[in-house]
N, C-alpha and C. Protein backbone atom coordinates (compact mmCIF):
# COMPACT_ATOMS: atom_id res chain seq x y z
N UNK A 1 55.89 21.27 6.89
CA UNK A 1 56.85 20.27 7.35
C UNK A 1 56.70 19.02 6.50
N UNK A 2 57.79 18.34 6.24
CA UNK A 2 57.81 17.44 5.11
C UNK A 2 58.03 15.77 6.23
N UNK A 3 57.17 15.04 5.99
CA UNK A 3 57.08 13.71 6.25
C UNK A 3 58.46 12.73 5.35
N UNK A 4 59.35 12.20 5.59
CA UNK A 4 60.68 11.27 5.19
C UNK A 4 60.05 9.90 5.42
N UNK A 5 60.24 8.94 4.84
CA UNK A 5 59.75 7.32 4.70
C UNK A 5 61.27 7.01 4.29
N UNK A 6 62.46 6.45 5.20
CA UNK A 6 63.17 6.02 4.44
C UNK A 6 63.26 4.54 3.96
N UNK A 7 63.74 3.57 2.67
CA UNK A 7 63.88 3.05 2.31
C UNK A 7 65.20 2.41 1.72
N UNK A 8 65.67 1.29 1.65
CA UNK A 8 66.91 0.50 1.01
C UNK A 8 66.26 -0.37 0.52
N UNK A 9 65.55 -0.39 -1.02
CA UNK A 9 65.30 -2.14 -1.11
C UNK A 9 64.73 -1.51 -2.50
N UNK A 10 64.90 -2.11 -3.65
CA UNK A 10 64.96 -2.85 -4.84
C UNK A 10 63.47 -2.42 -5.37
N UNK A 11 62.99 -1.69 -6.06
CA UNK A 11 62.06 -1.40 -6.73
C UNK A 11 61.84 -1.48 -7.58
N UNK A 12 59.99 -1.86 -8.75
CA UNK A 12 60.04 -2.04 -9.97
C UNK A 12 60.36 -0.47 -10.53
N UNK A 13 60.32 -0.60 -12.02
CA UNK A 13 60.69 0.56 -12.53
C UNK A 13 59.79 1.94 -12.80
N UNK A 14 58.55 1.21 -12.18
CA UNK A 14 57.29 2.04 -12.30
C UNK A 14 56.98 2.32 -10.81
N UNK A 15 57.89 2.31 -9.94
CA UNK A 15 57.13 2.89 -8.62
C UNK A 15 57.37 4.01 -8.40
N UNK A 16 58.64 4.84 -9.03
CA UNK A 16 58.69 6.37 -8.52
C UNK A 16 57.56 7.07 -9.34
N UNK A 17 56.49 6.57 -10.42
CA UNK A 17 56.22 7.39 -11.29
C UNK A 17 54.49 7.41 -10.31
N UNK A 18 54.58 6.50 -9.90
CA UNK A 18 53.32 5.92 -8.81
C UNK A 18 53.11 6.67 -7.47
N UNK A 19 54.29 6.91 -7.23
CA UNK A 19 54.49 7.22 -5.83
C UNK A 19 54.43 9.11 -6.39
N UNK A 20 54.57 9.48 -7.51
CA UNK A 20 54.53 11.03 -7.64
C UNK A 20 53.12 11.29 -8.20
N UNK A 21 52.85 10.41 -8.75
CA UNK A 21 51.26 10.50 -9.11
C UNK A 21 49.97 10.24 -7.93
N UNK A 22 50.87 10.50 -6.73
CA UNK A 22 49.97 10.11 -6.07
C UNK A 22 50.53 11.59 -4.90
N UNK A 23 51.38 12.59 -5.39
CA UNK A 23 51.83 13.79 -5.12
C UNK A 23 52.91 14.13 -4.13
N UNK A 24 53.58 12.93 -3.85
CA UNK A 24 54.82 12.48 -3.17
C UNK A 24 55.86 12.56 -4.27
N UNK A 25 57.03 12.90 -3.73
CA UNK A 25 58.69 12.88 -4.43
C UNK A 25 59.16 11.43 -3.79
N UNK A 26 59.77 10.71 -4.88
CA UNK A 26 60.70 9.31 -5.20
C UNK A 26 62.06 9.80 -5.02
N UNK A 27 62.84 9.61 -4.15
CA UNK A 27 64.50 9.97 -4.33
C UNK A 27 65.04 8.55 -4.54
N UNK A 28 65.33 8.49 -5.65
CA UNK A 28 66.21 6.86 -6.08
C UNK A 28 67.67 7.14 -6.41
N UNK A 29 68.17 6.14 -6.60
CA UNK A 29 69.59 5.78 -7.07
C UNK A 29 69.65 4.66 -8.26
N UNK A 30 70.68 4.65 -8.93
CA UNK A 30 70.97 3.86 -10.42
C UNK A 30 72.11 3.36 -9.58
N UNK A 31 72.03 1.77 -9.72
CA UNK A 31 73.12 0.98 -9.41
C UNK A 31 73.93 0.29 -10.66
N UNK A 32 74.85 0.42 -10.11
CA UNK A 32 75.90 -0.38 -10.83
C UNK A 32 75.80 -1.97 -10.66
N UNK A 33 76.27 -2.54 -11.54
CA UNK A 33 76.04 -4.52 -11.73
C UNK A 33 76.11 -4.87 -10.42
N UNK A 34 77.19 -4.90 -9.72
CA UNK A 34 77.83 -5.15 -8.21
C UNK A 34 76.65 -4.73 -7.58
N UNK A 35 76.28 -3.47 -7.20
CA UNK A 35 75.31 -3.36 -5.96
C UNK A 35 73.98 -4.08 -6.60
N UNK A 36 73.52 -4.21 -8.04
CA UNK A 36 72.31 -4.52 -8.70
C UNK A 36 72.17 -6.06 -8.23
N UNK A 37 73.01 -6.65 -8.05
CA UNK A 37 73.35 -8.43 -7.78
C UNK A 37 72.95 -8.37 -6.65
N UNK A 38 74.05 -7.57 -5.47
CA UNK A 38 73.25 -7.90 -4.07
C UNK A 38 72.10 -7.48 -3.95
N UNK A 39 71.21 -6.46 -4.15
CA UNK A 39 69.75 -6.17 -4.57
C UNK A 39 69.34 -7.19 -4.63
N UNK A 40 69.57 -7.71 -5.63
CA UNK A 40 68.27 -8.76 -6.81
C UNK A 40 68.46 -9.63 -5.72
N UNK A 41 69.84 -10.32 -5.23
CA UNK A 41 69.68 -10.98 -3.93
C UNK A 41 68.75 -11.22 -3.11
N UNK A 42 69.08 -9.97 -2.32
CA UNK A 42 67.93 -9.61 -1.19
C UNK A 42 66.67 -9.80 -1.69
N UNK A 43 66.01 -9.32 -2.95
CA UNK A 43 65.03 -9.09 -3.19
C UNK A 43 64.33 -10.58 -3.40
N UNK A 44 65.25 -11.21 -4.00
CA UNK A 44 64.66 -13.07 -4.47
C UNK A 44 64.46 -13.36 -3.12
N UNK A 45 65.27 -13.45 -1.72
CA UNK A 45 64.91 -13.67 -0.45
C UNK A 45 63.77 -13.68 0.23
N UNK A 46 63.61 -12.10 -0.37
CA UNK A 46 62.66 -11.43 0.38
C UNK A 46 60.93 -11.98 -0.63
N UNK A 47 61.22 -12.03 -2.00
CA UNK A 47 60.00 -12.25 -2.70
C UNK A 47 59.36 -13.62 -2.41
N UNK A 48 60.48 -14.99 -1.92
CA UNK A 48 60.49 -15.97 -1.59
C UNK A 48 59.38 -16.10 -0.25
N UNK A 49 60.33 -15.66 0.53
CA UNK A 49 59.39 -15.37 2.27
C UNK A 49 58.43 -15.05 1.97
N UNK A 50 57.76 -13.57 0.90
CA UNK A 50 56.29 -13.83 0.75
C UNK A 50 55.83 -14.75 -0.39
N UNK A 51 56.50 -15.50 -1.20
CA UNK A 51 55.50 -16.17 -1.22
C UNK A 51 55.10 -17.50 -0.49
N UNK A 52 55.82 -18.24 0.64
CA UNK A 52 55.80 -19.03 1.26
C UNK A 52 54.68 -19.07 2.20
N UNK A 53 54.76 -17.38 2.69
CA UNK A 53 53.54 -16.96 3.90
C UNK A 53 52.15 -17.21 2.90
N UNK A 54 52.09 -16.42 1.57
CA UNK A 54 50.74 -16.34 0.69
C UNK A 54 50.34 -16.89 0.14
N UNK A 55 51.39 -18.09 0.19
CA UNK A 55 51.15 -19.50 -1.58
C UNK A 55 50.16 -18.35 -2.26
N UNK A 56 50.50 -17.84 -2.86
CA UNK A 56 50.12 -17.30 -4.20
C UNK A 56 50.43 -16.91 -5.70
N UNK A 57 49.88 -16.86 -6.03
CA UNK A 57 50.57 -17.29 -8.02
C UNK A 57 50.89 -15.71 -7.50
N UNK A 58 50.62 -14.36 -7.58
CA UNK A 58 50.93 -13.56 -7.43
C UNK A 58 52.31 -13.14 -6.83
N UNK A 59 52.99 -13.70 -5.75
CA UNK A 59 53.87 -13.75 -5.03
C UNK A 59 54.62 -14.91 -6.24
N UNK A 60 54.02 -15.66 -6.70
CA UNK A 60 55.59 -16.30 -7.84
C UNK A 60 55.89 -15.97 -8.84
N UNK A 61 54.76 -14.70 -9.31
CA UNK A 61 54.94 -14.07 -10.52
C UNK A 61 55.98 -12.95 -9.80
N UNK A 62 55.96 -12.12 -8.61
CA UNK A 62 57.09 -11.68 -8.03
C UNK A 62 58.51 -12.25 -8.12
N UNK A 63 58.24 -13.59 -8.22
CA UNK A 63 59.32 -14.04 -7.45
C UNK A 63 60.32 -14.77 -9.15
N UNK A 64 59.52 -14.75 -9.80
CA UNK A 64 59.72 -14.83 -11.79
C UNK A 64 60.67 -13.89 -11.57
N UNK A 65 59.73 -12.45 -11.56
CA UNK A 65 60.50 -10.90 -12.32
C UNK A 65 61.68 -10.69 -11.52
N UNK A 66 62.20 -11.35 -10.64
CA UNK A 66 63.13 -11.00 -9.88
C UNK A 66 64.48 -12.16 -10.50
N UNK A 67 63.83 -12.97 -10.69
CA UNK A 67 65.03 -14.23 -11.65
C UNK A 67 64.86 -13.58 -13.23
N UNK A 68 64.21 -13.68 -14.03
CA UNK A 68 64.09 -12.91 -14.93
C UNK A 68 65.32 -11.48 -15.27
N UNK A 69 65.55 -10.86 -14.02
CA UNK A 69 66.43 -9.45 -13.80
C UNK A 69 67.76 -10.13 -13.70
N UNK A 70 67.67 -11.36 -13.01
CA UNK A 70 68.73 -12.10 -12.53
C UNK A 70 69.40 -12.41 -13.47
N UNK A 71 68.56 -13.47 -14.57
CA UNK A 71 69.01 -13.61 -15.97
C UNK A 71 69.87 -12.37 -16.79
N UNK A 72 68.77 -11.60 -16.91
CA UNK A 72 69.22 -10.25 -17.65
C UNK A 72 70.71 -9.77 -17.43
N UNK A 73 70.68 -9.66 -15.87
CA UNK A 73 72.11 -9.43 -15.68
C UNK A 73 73.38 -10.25 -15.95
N UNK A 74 73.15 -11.76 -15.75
CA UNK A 74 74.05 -12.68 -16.00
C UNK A 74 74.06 -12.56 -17.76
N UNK A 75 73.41 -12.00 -18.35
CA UNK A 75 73.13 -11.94 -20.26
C UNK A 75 72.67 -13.22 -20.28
N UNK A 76 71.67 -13.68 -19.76
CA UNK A 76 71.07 -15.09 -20.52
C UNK A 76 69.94 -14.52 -21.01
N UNK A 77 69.68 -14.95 -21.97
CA UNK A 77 67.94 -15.19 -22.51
C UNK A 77 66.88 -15.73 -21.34
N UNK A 78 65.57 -15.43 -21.89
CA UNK A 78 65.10 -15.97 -21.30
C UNK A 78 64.78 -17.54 -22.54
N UNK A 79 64.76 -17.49 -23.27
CA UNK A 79 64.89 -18.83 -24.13
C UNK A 79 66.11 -19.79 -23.78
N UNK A 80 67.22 -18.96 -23.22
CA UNK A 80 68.75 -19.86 -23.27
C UNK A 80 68.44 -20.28 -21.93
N UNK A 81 67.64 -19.69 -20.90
CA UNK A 81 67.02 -20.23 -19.83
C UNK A 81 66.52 -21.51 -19.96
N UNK A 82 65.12 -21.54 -20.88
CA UNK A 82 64.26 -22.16 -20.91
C UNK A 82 65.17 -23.68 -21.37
N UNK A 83 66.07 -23.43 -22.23
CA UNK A 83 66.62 -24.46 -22.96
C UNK A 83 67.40 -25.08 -21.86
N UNK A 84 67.95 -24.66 -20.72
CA UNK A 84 68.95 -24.82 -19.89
C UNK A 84 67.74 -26.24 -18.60
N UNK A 85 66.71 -25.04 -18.59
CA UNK A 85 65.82 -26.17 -17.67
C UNK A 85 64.53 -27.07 -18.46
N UNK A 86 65.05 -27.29 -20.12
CA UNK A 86 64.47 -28.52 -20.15
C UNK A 86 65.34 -29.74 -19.98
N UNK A 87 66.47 -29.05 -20.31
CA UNK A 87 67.67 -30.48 -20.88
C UNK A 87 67.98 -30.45 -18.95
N UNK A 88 67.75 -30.07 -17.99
CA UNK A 88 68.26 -30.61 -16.70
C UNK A 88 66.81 -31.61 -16.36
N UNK A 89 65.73 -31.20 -16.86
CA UNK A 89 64.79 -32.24 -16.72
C UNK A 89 64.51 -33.20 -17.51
N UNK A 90 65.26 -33.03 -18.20
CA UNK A 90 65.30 -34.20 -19.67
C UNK A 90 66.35 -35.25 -18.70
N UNK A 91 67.58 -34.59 -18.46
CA UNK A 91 68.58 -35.79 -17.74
C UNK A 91 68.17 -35.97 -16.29
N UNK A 92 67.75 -35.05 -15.41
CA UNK A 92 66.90 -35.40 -14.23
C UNK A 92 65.83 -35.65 -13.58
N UNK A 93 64.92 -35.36 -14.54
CA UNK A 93 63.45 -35.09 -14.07
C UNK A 93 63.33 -33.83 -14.24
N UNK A 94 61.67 -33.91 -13.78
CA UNK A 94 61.29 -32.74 -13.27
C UNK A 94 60.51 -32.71 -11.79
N UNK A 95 59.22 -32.57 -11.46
CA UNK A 95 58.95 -32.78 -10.22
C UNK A 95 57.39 -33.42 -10.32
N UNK A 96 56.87 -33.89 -11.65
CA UNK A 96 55.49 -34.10 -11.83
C UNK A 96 54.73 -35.25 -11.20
N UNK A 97 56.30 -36.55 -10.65
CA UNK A 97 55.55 -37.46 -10.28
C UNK A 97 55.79 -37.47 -8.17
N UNK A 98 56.13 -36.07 -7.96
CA UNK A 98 55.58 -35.68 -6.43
C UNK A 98 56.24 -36.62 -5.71
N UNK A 99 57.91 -37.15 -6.46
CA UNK A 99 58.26 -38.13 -5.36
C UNK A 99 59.17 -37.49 -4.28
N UNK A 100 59.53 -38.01 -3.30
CA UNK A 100 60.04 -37.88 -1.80
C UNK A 100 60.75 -38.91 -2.00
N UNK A 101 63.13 -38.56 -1.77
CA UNK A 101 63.24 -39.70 -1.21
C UNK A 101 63.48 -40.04 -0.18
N UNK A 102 63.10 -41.04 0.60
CA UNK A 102 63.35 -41.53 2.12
C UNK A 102 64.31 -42.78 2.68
N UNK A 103 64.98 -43.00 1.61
CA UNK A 103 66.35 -43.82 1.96
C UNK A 103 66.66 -44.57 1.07
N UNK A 104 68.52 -44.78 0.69
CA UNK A 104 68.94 -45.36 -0.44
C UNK A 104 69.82 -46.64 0.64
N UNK A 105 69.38 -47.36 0.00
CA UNK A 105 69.84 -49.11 0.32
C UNK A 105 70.76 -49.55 -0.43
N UNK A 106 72.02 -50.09 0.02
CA UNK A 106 73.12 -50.59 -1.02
C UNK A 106 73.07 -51.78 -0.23
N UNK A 107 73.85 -52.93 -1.07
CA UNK A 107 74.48 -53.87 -0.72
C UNK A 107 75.53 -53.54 0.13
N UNK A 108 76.10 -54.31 1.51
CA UNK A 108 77.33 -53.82 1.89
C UNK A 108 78.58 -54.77 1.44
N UNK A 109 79.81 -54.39 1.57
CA UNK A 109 80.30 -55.18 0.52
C UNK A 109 81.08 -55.68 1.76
C-alpha cells in the first residue's frame, strides 16, 4: 500500500531529486509564467512569515532566491537590480542611520 503526501507549493529545483534519493517518487508539474508569478507570490509570503518567526540569515537567504526568481521572470538582471537599488538610495536613503518618523510639522497658513 502506497502512502500519498499531497502538496501545492513552489519547490527548489533540487527537491524531486532529494525526495527520490531518499526512495520516494516526486510527481511535479512545469508552470507556465502566469501560474509561476502566483507561486513565487505565495512563496515570498510564505518565506517572509518564516523569516519573521526565525530572524535568521538563513530564512533571508530564502527569502533572496525567491526575489531573485522574481527578477528572472520579470527579465531583470540581477546587476540591473542592483543598479535600480543603489540610485533609489542614492535619491532616498537607505536605512543605515535606523531613523523612525514620528511626525511632520508645517507651518499653518
Amino acid at each position: 500500500m502506497e502512502k500519498v503526501i499531497k502538496y501545492d507549493k513552489l519547490i527548489r529545483d533540487r527537491i524531486p531529486e532529494i525526495i527520490e534519493a531518499d526512495g520516494k517518487r516526486a510527481v511535479t508539474e512545469v508552470l507556465d509564467d502566469l501560474a509561476f508569478k502566483r507561486y513565487l507570490d505565495i512563496k515570498l509570503e510564505e518565506e517572509l512569515k518564516e523569516y519573521l518567526v526565525a530572524d535568521s540569515v538563513e530564512e533571508l537567504a530564502d527569502l533572496v532566491e525567491v526575489v531573485y526568481a522574481l527578477l528572472d521572470l520579470k527579465g531583470v538582471s540581477i546587476e540591473e537590480f542592483e543598479r535600480l537599488r543603489k540610485d533609489k538610495a542614492s535619491k532616498r536613503g537607505s536605512f543605515t542611520k535606523r531613523l523612525v518618523l514620528k511626525e511632520v510639522i508645517s507651518k499653518e497658513k
